[in-house]
N, C-alpha and C. Protein backbone atom coordinates (compact mmCIF):
# COMPACT_ATOMS: atom_id res chain seq x y z
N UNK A 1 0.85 -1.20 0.00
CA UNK A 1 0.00 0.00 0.00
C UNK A 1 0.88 1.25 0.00
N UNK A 2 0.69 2.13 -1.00
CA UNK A 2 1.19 3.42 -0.95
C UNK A 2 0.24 4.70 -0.81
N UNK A 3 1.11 5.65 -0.24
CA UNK A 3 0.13 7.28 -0.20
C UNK A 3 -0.66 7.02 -1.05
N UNK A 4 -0.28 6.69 -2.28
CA UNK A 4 -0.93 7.34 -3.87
C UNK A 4 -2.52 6.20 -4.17
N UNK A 5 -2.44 5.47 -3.11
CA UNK A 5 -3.53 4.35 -3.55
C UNK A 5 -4.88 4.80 -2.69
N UNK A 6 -4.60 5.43 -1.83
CA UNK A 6 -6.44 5.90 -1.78
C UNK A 6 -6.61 7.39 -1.81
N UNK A 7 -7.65 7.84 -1.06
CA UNK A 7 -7.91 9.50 -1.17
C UNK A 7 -9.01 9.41 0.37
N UNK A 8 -8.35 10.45 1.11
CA UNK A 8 -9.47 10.63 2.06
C UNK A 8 -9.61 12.27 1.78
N UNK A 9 -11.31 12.19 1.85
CA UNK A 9 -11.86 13.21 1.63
C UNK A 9 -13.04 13.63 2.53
N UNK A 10 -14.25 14.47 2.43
CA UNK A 10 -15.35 14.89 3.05
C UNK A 10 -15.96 14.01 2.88
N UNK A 11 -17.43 13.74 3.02
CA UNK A 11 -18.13 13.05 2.66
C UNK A 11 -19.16 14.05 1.64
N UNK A 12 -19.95 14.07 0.62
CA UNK A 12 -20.34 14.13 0.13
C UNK A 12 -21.94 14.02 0.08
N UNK A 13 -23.32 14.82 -0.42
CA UNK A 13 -24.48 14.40 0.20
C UNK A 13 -24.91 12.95 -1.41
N UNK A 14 -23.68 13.38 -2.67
CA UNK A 14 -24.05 12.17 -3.20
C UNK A 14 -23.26 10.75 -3.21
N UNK A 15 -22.29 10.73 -1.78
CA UNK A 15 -21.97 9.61 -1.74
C UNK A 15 -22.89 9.01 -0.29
N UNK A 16 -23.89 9.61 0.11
CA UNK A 16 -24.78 8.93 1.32
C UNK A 16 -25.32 7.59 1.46
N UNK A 17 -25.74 7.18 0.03
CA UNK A 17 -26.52 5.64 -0.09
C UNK A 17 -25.33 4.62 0.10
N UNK A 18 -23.99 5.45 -0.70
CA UNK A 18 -23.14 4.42 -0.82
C UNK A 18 -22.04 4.07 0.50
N UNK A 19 -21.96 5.01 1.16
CA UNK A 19 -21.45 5.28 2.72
C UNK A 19 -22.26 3.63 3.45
N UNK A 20 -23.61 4.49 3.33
CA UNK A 20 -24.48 3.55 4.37
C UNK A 20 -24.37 2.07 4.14
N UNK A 21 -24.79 1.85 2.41
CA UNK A 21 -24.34 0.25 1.99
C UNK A 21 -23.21 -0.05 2.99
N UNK A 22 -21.87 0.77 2.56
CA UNK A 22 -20.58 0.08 3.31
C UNK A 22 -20.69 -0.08 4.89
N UNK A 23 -21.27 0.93 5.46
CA UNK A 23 -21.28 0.59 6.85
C UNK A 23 -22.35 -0.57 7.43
N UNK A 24 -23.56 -1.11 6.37
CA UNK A 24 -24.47 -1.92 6.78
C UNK A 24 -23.95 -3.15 6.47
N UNK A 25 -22.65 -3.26 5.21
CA UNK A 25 -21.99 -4.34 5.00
C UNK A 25 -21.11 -4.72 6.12
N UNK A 26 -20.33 -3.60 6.64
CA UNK A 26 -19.15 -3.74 7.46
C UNK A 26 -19.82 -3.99 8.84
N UNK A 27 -21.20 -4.07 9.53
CA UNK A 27 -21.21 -3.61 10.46
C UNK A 27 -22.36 -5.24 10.95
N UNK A 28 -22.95 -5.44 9.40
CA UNK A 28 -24.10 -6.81 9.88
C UNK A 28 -23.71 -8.11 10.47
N UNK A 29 -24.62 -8.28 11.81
CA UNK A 29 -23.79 -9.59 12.27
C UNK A 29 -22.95 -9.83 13.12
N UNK A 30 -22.32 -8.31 13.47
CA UNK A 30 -20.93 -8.13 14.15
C UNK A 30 -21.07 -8.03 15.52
N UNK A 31 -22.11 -7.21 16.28
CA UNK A 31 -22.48 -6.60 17.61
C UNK A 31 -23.59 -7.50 17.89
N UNK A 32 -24.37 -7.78 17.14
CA UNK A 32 -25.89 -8.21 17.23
C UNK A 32 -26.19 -8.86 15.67
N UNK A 33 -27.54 -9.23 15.81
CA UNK A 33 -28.14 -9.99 14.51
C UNK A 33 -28.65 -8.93 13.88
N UNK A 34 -28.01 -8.49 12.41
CA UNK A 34 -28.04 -7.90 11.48
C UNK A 34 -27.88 -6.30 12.20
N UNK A 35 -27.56 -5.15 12.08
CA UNK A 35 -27.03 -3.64 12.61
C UNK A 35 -27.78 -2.76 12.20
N UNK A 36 -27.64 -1.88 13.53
CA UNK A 36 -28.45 -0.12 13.31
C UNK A 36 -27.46 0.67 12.91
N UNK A 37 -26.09 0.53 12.64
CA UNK A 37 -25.21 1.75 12.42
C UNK A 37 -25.68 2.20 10.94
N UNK A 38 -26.12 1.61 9.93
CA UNK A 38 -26.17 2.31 8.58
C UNK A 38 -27.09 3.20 8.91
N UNK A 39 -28.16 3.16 9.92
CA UNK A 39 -29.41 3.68 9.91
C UNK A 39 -28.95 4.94 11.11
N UNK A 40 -27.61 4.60 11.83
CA UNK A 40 -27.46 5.42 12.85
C UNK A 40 -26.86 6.98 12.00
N UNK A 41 -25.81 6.61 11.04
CA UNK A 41 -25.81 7.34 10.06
C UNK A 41 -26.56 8.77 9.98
N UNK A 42 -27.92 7.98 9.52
CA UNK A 42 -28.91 9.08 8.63
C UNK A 42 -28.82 10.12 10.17
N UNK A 43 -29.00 9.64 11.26
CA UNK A 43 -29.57 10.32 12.53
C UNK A 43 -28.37 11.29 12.75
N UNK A 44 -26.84 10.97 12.50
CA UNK A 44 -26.42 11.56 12.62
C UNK A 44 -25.64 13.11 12.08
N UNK A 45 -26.18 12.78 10.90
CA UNK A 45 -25.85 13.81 10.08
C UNK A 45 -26.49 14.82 10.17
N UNK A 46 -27.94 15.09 10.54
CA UNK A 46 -29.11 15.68 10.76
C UNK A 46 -28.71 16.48 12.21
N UNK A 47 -28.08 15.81 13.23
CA UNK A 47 -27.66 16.26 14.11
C UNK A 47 -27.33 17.61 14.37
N UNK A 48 -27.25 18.34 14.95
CA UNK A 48 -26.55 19.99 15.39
C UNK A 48 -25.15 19.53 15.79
N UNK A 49 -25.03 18.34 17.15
CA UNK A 49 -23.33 18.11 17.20
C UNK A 49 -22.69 17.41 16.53
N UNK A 50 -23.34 16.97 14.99
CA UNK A 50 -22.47 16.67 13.96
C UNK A 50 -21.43 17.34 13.59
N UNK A 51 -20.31 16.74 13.32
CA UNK A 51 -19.03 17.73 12.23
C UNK A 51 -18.73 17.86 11.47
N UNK A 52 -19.71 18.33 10.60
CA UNK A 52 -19.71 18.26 9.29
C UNK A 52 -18.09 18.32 8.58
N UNK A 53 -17.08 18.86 9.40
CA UNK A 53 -15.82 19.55 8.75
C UNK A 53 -14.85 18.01 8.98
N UNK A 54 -15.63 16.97 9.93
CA UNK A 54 -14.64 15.97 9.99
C UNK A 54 -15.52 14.42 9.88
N UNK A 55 -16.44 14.54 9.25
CA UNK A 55 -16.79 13.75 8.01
C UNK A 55 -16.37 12.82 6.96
N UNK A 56 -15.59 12.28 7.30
CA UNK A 56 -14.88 11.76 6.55
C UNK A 56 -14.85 10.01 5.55
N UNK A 57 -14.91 9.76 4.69
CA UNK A 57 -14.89 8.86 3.74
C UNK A 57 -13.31 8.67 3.08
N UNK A 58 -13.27 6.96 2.68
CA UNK A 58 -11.55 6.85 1.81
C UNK A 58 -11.91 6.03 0.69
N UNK A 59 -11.68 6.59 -0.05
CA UNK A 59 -11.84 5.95 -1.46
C UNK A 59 -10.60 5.51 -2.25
N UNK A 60 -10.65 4.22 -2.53
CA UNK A 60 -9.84 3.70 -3.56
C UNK A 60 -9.75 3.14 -5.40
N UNK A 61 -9.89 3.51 -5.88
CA UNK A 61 -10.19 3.35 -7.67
C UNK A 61 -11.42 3.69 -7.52
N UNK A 62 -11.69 4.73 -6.77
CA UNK A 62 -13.03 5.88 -7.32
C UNK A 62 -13.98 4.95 -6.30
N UNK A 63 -14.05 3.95 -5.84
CA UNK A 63 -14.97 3.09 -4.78
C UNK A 63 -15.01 3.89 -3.33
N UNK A 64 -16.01 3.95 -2.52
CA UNK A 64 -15.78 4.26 -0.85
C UNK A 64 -15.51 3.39 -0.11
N UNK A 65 -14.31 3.13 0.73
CA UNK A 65 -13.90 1.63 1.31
C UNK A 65 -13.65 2.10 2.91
N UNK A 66 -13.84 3.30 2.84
CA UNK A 66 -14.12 3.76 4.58
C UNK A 66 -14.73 4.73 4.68
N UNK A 67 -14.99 4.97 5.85
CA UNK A 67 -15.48 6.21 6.61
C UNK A 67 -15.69 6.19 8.09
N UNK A 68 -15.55 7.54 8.35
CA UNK A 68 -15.18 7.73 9.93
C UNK A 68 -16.28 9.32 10.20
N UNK A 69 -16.74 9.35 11.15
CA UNK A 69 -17.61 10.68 12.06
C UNK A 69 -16.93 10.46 13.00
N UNK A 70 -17.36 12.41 13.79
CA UNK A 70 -17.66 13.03 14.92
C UNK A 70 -18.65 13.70 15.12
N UNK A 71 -18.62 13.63 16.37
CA UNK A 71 -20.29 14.07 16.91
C UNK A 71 -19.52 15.20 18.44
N UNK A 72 -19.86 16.46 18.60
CA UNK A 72 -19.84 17.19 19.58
C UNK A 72 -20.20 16.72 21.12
N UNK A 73 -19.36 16.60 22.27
CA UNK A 73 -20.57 16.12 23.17
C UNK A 73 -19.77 16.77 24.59
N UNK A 74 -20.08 16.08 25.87
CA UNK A 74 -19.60 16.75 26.95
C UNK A 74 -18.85 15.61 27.79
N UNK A 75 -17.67 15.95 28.86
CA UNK A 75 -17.50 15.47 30.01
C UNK A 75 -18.30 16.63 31.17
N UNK A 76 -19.14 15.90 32.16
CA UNK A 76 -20.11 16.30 33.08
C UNK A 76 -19.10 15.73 34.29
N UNK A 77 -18.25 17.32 34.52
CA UNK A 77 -16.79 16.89 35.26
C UNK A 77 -17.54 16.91 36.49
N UNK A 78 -16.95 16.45 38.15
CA UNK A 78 -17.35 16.57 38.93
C UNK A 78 -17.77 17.65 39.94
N UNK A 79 -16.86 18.72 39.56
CA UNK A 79 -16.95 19.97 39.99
C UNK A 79 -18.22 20.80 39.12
N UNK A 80 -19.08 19.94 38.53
CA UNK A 80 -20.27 21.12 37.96
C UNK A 80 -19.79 21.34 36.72
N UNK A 81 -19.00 21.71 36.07
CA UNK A 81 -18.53 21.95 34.61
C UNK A 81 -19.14 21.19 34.14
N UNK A 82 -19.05 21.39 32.04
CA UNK A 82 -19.32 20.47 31.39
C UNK A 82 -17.94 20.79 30.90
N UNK A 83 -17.47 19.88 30.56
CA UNK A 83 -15.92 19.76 29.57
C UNK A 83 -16.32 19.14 27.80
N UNK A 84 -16.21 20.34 27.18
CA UNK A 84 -16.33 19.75 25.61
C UNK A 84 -15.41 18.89 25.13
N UNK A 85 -15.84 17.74 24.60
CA UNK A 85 -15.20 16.97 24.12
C UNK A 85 -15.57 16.26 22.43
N UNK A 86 -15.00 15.24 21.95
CA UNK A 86 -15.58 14.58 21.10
C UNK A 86 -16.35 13.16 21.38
N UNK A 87 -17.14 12.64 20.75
CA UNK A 87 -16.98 11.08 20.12
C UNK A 87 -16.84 10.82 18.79
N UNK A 88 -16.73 9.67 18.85
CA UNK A 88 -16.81 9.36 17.19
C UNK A 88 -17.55 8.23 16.92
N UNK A 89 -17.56 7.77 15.77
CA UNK A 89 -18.37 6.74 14.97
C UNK A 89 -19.23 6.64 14.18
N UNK A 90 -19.93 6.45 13.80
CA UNK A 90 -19.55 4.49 13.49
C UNK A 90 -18.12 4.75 12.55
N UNK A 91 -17.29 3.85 12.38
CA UNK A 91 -16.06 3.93 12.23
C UNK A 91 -15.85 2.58 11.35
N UNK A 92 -15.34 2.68 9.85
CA UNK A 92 -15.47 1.44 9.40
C UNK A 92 -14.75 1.31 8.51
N UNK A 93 -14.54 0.06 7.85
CA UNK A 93 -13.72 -0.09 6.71
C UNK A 93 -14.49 -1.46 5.86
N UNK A 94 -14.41 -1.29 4.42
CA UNK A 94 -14.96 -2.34 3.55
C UNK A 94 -14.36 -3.58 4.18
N UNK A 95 -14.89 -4.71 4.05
CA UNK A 95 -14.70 -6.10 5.01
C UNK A 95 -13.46 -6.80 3.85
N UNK A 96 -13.52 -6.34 2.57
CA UNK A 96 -12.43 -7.27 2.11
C UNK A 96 -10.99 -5.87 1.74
N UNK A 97 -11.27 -4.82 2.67
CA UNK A 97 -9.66 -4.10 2.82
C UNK A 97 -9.22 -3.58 4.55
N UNK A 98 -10.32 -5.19 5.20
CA UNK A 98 -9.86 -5.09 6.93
C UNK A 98 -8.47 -5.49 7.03
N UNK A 99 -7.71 -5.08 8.08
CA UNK A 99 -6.64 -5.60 8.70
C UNK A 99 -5.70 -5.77 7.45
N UNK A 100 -5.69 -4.61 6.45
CA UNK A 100 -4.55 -4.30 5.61
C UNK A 100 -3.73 -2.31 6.26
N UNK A 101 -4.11 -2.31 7.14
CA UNK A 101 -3.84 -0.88 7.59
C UNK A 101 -4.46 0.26 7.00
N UNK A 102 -5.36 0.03 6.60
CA UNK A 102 -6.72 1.31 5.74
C UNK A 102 -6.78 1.97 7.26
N UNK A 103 -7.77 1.18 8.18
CA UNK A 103 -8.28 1.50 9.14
C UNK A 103 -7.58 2.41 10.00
N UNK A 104 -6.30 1.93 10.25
CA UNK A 104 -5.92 2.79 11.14
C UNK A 104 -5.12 4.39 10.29
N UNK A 105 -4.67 4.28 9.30
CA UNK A 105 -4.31 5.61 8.26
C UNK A 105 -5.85 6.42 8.57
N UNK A 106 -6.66 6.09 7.87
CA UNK A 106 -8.28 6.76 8.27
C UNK A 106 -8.41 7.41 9.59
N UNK A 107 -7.88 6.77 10.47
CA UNK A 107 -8.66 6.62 12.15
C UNK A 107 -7.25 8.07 12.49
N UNK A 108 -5.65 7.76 12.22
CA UNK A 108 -5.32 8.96 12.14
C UNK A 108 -5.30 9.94 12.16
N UNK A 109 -5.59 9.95 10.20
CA UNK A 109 -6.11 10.98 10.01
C UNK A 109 -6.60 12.40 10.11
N UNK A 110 -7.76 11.87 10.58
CA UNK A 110 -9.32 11.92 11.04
C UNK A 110 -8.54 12.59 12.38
N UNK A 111 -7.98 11.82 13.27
CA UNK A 111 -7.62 12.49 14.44
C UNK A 111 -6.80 13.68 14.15
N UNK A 112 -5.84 14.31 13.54
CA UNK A 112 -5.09 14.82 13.13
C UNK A 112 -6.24 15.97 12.15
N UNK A 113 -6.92 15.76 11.63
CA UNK A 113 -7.52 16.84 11.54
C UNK A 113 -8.84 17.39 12.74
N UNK A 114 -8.79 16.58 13.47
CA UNK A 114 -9.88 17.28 14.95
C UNK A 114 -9.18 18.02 15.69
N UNK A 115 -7.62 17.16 15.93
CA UNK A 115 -6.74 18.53 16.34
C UNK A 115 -6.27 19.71 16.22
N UNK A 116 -6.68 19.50 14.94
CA UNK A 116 -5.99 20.94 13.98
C UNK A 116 -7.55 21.99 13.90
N UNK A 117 -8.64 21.40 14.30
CA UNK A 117 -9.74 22.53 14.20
C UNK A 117 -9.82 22.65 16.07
N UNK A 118 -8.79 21.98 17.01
CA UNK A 118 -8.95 22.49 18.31
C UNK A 118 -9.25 21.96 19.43
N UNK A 119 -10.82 21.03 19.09
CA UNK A 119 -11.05 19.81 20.29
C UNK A 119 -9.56 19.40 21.29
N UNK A 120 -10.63 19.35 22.01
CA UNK A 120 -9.17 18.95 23.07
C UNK A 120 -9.48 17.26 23.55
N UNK A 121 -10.10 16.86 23.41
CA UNK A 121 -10.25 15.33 23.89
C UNK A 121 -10.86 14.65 22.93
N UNK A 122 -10.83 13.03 23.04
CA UNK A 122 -11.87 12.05 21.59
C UNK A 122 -12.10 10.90 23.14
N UNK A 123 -13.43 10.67 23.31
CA UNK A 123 -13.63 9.49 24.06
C UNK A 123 -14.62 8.92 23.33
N UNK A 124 -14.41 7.64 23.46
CA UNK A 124 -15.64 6.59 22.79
C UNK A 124 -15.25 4.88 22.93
N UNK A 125 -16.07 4.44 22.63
CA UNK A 125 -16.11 3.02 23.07
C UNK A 125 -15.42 2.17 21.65
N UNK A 126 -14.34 1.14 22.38
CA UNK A 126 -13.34 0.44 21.34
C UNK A 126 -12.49 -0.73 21.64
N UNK A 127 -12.06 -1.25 21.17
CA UNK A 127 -11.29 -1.75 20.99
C UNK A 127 -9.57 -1.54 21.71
N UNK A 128 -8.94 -1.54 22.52
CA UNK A 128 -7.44 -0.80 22.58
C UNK A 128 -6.53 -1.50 21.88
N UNK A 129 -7.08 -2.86 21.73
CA UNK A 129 -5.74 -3.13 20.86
C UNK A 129 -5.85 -2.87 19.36
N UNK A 130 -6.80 -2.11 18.98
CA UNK A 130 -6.71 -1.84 18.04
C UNK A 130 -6.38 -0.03 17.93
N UNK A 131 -7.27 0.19 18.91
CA UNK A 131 -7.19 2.19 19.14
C UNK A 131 -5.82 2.30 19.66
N UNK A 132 -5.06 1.39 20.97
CA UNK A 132 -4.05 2.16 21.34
C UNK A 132 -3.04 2.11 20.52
N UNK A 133 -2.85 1.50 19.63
CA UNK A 133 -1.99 2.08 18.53
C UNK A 133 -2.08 3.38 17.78
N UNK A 134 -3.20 4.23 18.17
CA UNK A 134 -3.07 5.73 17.48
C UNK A 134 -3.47 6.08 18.82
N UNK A 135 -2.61 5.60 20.23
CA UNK A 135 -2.55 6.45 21.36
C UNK A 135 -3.06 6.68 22.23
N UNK A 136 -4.78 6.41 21.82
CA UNK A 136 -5.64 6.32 22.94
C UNK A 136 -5.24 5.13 23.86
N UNK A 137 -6.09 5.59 25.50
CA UNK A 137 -5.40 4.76 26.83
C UNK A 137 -7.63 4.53 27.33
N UNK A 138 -7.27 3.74 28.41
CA UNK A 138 -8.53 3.85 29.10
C UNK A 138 -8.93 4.74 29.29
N UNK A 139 -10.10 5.13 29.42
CA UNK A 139 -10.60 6.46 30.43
C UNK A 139 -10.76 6.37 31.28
N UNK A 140 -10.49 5.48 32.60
CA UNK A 140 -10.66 5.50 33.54
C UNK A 140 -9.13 6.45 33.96
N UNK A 141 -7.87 6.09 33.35
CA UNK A 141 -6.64 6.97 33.40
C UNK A 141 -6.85 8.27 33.99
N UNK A 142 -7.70 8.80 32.72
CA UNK A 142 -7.97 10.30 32.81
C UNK A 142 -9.05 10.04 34.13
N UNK A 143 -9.59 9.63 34.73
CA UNK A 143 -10.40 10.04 35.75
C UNK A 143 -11.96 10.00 34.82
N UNK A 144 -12.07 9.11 34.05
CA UNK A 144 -13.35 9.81 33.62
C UNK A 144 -14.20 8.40 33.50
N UNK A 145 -15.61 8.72 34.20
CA UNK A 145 -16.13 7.44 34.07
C UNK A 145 -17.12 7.10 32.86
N UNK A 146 -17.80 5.56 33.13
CA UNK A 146 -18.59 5.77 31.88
C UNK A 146 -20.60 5.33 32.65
N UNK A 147 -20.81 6.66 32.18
CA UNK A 147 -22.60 6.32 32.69
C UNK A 147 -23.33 5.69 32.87
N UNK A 148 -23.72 5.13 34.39
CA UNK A 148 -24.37 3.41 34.20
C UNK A 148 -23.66 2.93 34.80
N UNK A 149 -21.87 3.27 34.85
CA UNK A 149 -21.31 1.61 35.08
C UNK A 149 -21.36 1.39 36.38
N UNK A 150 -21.36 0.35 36.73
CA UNK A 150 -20.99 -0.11 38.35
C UNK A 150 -19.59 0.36 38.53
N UNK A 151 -18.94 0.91 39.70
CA UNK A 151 -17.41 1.36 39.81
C UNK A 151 -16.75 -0.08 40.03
N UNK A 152 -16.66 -1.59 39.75
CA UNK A 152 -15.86 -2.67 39.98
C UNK A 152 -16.33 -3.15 38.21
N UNK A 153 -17.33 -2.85 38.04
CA UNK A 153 -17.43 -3.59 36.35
C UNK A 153 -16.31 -3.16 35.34
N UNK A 154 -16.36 -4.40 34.41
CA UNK A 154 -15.30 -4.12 33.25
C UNK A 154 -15.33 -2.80 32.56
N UNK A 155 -14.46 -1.56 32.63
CA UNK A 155 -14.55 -0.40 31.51
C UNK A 155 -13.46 -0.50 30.70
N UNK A 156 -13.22 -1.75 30.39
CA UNK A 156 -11.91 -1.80 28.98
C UNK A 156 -12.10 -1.16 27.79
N UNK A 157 -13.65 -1.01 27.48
CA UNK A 157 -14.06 -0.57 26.43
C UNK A 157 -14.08 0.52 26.04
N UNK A 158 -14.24 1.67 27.11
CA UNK A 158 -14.06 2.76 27.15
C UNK A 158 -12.68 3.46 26.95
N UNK A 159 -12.64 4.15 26.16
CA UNK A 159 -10.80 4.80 25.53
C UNK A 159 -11.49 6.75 25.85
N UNK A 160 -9.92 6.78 25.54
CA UNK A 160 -9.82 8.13 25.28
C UNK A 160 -8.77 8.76 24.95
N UNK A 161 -8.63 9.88 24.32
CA UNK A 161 -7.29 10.34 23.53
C UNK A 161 -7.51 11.87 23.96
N UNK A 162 -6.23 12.43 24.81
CA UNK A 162 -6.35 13.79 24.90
C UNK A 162 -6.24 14.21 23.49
N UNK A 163 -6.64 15.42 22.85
CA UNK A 163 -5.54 15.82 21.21
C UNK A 163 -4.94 16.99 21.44
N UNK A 164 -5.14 17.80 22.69
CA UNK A 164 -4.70 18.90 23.49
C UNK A 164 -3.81 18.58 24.74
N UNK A 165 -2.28 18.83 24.63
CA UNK A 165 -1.82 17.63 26.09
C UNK A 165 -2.42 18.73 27.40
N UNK A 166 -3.08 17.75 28.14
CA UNK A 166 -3.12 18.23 29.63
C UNK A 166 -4.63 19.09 29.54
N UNK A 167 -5.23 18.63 28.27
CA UNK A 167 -6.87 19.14 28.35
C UNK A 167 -7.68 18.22 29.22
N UNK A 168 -7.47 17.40 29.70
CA UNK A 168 -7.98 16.48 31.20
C UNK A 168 -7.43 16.59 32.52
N UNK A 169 -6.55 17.30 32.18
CA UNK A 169 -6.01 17.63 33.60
C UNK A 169 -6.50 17.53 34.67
N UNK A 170 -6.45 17.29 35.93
CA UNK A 170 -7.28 17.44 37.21
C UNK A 170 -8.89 17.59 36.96
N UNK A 171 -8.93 17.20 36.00
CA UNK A 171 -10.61 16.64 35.42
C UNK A 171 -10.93 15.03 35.79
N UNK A 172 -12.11 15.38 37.08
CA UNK A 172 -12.57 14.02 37.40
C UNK A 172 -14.41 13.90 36.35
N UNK A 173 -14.71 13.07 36.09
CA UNK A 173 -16.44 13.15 35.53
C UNK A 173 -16.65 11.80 35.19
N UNK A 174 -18.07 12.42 34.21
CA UNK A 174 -18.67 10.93 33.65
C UNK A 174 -19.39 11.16 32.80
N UNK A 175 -19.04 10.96 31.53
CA UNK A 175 -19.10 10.26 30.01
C UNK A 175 -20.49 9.72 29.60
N UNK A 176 -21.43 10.59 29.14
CA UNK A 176 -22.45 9.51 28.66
C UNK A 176 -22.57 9.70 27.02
N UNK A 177 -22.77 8.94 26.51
CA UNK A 177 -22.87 8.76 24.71
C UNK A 177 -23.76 9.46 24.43
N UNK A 178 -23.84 10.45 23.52
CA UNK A 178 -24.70 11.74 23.54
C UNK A 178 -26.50 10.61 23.07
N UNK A 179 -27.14 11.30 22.91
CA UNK A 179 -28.53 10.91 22.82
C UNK A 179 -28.83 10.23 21.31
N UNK A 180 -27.83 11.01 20.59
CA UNK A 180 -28.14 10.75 19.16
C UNK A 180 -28.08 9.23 19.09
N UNK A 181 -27.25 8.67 19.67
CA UNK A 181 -26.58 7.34 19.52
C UNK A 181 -27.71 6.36 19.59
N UNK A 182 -28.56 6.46 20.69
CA UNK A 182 -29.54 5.58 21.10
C UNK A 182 -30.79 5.27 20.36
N UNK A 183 -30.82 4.86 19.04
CA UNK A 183 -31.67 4.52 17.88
C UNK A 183 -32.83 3.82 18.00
N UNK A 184 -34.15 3.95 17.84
CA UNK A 184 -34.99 3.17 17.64
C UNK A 184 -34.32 1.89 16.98
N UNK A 185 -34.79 0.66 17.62
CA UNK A 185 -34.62 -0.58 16.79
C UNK A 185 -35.73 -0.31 15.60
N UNK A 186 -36.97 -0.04 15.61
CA UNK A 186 -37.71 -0.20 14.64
C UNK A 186 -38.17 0.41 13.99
N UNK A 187 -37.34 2.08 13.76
CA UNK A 187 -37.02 2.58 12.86
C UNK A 187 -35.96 2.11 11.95
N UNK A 188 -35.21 1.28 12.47
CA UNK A 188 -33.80 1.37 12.10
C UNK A 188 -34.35 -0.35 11.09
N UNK A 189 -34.99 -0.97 11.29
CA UNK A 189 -35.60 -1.97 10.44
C UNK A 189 -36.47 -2.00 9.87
N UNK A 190 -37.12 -0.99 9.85
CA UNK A 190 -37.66 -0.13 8.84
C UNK A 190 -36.59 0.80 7.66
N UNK A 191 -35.90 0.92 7.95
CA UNK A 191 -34.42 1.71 7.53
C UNK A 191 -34.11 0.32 6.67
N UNK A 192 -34.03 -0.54 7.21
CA UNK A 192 -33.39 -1.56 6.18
C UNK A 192 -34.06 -2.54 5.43
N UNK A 193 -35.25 -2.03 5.40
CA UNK A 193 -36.25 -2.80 4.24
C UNK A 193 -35.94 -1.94 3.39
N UNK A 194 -35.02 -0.78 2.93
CA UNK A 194 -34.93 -0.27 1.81
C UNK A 194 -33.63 -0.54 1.29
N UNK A 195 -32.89 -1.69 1.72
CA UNK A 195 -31.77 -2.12 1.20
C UNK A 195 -31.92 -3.68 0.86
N UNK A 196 -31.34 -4.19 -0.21
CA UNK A 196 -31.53 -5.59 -0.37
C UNK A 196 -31.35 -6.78 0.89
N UNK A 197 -31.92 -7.57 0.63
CA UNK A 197 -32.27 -8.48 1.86
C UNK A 197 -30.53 -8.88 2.83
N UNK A 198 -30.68 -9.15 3.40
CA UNK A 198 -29.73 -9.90 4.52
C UNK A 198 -30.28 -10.56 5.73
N UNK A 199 -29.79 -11.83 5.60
CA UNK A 199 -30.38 -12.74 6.89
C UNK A 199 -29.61 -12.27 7.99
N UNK A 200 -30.56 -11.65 9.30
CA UNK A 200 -29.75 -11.82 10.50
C UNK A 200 -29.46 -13.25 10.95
N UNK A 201 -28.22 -13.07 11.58
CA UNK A 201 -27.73 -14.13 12.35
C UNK A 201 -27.68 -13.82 13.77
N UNK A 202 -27.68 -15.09 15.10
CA UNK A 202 -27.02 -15.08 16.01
C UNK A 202 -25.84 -15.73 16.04
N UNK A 203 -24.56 -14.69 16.47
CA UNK A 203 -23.60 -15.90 16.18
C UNK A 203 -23.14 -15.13 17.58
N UNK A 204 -21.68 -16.15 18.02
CA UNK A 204 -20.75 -16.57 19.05
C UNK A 204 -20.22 -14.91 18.89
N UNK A 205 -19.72 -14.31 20.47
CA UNK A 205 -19.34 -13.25 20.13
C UNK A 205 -20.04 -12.18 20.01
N UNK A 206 -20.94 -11.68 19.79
CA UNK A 206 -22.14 -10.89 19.81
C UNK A 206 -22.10 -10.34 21.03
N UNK A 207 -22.61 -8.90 21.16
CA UNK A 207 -22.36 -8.33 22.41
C UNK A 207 -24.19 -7.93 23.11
N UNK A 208 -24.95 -8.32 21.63
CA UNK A 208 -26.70 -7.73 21.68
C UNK A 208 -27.25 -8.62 21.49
């Protein structure tokens, strides 16, 4: 893989159908039996704490084979503040250019331009052995919890990436996934009777 073989760009309002295909491809099956992220999509774009400026899609021989969002949201520090921060997602890559390093060039990126418009933090739910390779650590590190949890339950899942050093500083709080996130199931399958069929599955691994 070289520089010269893909293009990351904006997203586009006429690459939307084809975004969503990829993320309903990349995403069915994976968390749960068959996925709301293509449908989480539409909700999020519509959004006010959408970013429109970090929007982002990667295209290779003119095809879309990723894409990555941000969404505006808060740390609800303990001292009464709200601390602006980011999330991100849905976060994806075409299933036959996974685990060739697309993903993480994209995921970069993407970070590298949130820094450069200012945000000072990215928290969201992941993977570390895949995120802490572009740096992100737990959030429990930073002092920051996640909404709901029991204080002894697993928060592995929870990451976070200052992009401002020392914008968490002596910041204690707690993290909840902004509202947008939380999708009707049956809108969202309604959402996908307008795409060609796919059998849900239950399989091993599934987190829903």
């Amino acid at each position: 893989m070289n520089k010269n073989d893909y293009l990351i760009r904006l997203e586009r309002k006429d690459d939307y159908r084809e975004v969503e295909n990829l993320i309903r491809e990349s995403f069915w099956n994976v968390y749960r039996p068959g996925c709301f992220e293509h449908y989480l999509i539409t909700q999020l774009r519509g959004n006010p704490d959408f970013v429109k400026e970090l929007d982002f899609v990667m295209e290779k021989d003119g095809k879309i084979i990723g894409q990555n969002v941000f969404v505006k949201t808060n740390i609800k520090a303990d001292d009464g503040r709200n601390i602006p921060i980011l999330t991100m997602g849905p976060i994806c890559i075409a299933n036959e250019f996974k685990k060739q390093g697309y993903g993480k060039i994209l995921l970069d990126y993407s970070i590298e331009k949130a820094t450069e418009l200012g945000f000072g933090a990215l928290c969201f739910e992941g993977n570390i052995n895949f995120y802490g390779k572009s740096g992100f650590t737990f959030a429990s590190e930073f002092g920051i919890r996640y909404h709901g949890l029991p204080e002894d339950a697993d928060a592995s899942f929870f990451l976070c990436k200052e992009l401002i050093s020392g914008y968490l500083a002596g910041i204690t709080g707690e993290y909840s996934p902004p509202e947008v996130y939380f999708v009707s199931e049956e809108k969202a399958d309604e959402f996908d009777k307008s795409f060609p069929y796919k059998e849900k599955l239950k399989l091993p691994g599934q987190i829903f």
